[in-house]
Each structure stands twice: as C-alpha cells, then as structure tokens.
Protein backbone atom coordinates (compact mmCIF):
# COMPACT_ATOMS: atom_id res chain seq x y z
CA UNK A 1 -14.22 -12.56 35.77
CA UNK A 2 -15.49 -10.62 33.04
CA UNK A 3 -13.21 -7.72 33.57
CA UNK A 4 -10.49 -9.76 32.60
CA UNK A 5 -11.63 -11.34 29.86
CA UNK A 6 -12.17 -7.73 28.35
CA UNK A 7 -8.82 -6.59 29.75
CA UNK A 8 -7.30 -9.52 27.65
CA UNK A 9 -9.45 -8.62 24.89
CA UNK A 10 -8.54 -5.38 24.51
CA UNK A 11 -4.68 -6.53 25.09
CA UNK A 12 -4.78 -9.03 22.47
CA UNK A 13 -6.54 -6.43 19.98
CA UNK A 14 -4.11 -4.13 21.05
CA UNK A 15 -1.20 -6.49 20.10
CA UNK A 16 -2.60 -7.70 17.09
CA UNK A 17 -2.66 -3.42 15.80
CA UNK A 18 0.49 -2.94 16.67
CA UNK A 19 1.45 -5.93 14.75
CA UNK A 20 -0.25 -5.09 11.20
CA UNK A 21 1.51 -1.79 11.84
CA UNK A 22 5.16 -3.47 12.41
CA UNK A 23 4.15 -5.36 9.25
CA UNK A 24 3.85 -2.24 7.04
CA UNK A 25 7.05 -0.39 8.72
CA UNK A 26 9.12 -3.20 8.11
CA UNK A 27 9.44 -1.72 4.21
CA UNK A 28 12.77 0.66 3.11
CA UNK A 29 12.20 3.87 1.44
CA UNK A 30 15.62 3.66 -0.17
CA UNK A 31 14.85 -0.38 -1.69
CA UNK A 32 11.60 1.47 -2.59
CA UNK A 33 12.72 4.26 -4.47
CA UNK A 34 14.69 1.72 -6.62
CA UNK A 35 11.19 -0.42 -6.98
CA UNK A 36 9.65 2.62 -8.03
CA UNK A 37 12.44 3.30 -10.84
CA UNK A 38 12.48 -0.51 -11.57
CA UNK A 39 9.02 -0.74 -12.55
CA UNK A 40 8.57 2.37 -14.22
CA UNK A 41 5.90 3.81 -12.01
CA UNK A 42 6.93 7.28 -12.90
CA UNK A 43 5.13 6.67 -16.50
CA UNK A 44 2.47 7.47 -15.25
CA UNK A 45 2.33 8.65 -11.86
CA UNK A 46 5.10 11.16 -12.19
CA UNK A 47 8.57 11.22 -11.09
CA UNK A 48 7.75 13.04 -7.69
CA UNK A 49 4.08 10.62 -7.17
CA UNK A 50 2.18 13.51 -7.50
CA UNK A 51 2.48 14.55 -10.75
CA UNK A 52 0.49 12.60 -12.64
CA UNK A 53 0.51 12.01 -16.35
CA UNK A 54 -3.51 12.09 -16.69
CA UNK A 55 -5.71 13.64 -13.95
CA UNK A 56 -7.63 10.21 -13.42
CA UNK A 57 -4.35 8.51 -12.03
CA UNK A 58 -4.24 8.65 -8.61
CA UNK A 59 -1.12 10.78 -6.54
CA UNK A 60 0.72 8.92 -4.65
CA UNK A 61 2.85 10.40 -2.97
CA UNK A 62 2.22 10.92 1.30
CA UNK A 63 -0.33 7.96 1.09
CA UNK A 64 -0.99 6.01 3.89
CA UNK A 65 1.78 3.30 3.73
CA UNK A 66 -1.01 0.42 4.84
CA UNK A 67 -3.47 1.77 1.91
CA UNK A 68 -0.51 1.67 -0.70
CA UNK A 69 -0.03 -1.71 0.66
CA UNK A 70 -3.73 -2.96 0.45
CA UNK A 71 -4.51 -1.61 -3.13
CA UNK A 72 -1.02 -3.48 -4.49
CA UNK A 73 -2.13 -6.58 -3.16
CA UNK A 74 -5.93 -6.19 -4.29
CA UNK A 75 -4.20 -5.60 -7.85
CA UNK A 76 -2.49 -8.56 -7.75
CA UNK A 77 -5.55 -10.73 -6.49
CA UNK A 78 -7.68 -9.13 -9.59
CA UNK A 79 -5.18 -11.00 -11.62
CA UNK A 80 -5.42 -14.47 -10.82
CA UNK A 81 -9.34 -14.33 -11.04
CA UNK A 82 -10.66 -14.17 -7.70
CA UNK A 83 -14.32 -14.07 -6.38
CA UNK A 84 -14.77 -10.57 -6.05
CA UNK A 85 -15.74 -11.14 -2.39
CA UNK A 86 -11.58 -11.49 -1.87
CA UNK A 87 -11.22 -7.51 -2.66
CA UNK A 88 -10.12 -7.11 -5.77
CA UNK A 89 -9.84 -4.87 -8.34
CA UNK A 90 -9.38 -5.45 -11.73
CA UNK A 91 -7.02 -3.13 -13.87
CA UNK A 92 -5.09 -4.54 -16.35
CA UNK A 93 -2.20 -2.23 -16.51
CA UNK A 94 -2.20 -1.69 -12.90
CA UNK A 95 -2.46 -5.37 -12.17
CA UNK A 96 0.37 -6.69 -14.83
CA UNK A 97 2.85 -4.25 -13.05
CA UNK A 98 1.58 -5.81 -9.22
CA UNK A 99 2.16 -9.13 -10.28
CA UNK A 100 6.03 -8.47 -10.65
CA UNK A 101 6.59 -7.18 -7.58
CA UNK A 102 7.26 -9.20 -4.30
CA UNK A 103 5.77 -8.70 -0.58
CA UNK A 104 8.97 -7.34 0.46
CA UNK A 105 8.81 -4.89 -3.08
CA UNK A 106 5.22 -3.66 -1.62
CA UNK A 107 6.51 -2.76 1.37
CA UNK A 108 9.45 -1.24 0.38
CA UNK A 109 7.54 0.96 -2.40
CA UNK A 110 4.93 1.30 0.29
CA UNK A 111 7.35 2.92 2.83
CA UNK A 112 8.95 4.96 -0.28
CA UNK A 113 6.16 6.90 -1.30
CA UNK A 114 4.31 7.55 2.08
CA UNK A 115 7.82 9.48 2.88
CA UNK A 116 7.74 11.59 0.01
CA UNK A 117 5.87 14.84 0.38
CA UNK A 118 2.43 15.09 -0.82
CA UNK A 119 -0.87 17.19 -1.32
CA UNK A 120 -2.83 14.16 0.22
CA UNK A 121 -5.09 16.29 3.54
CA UNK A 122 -8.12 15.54 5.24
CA UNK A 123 -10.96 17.50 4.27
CA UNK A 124 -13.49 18.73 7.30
C-alpha cells in the first residue's frame, strides 16, 4: 500500500513539472521580439540582450526562460508593495516597465530571449 502511494506521488509531482514547464513554453519568440522592441528593453540591455549599456545590467540573452519569467513577475509584485516574504524585488525602473506588460507579454519575451544566443555557461 505504500508503494503506491509513492508511485502516485511521484506521478503527480511528475505531472505537476511538466506542467510549470508547458506554462513557460506556451510564450512566442516572434510576439516577444516585438515586446522587447515595444518596451524599449534594448535601452539598456542592448539590442542583441547581451550587450549591455552599463556592466551592472544583467545579459539576457540564453536565460533560462522560467528565470526570465520569475524575475518579471517578482518586479511587478515589488510594485504594488508586497511583504517581502511574496519575493519581490524592488527596482523602480525595472518594476515601472513590468507593470506594463501582460502574462502572455512575459512569456512571450520570456521565450524571445532564451532563443537568442548568449554567453550565459555553467561554471564547474
């Protein structure tokens, strides 16, 4: 009896991944790229996301599409004046351009710039 409760378990945990990960693949590159353009992320990121205009911004270009996801959202709950304990973070420029964009426009930028081609690596 306990086998299958940690057969079912692991199924439902197993379901439940390949869910989240649905969730951040449903995005377009192409309605993306326009997002990107639309809200000027270029300024300061770079045309390419991995140029960046000052070394302290971050490249973004070949990020994780679920990352690029998380931080957007985390921008936009710094905005509305969260507790802290509902991950936030607090940037003003950052957040005032995460507030105009829509779930869908997260995961369409998301998908856009974890496609392009970037100098992001794992270190060992």
């Amino acid at each position: 009896m306990k086998s299958i409760k940690r057969v079912s378990l692991a199924l439902a945990g197993a379901l439940l991944a390949c869910a989240g990960a649905s969730a951040v693949a449903a995005g377009s590159a192409e309605a993306g790229k326009a997002v990107y353009q639309r809200v000027n992320c270029a300024q300061c990121h770079g045309a390419d996301a991995k140029t960046t205009t000052d070394p302290s911004y971050p490249k973004l270009a070949g990020q994780h599409p679920d990352y690029l996801v998380h931080a957007l959202r985390a921008y936009q709950r710094g905005q509305t004046n969260a507790a802290p304990s509902a991950n936030i973070r607090k940037n003003p420029i950052m957040g005032a351009f995460a507030v105009q964009l829509s779930d869908q426009d997260i995961q369409d930028v998301a998908a856009y710039l974890s496609d392009l081609p970037g100098d992001l690596a794992v270190r060992k």
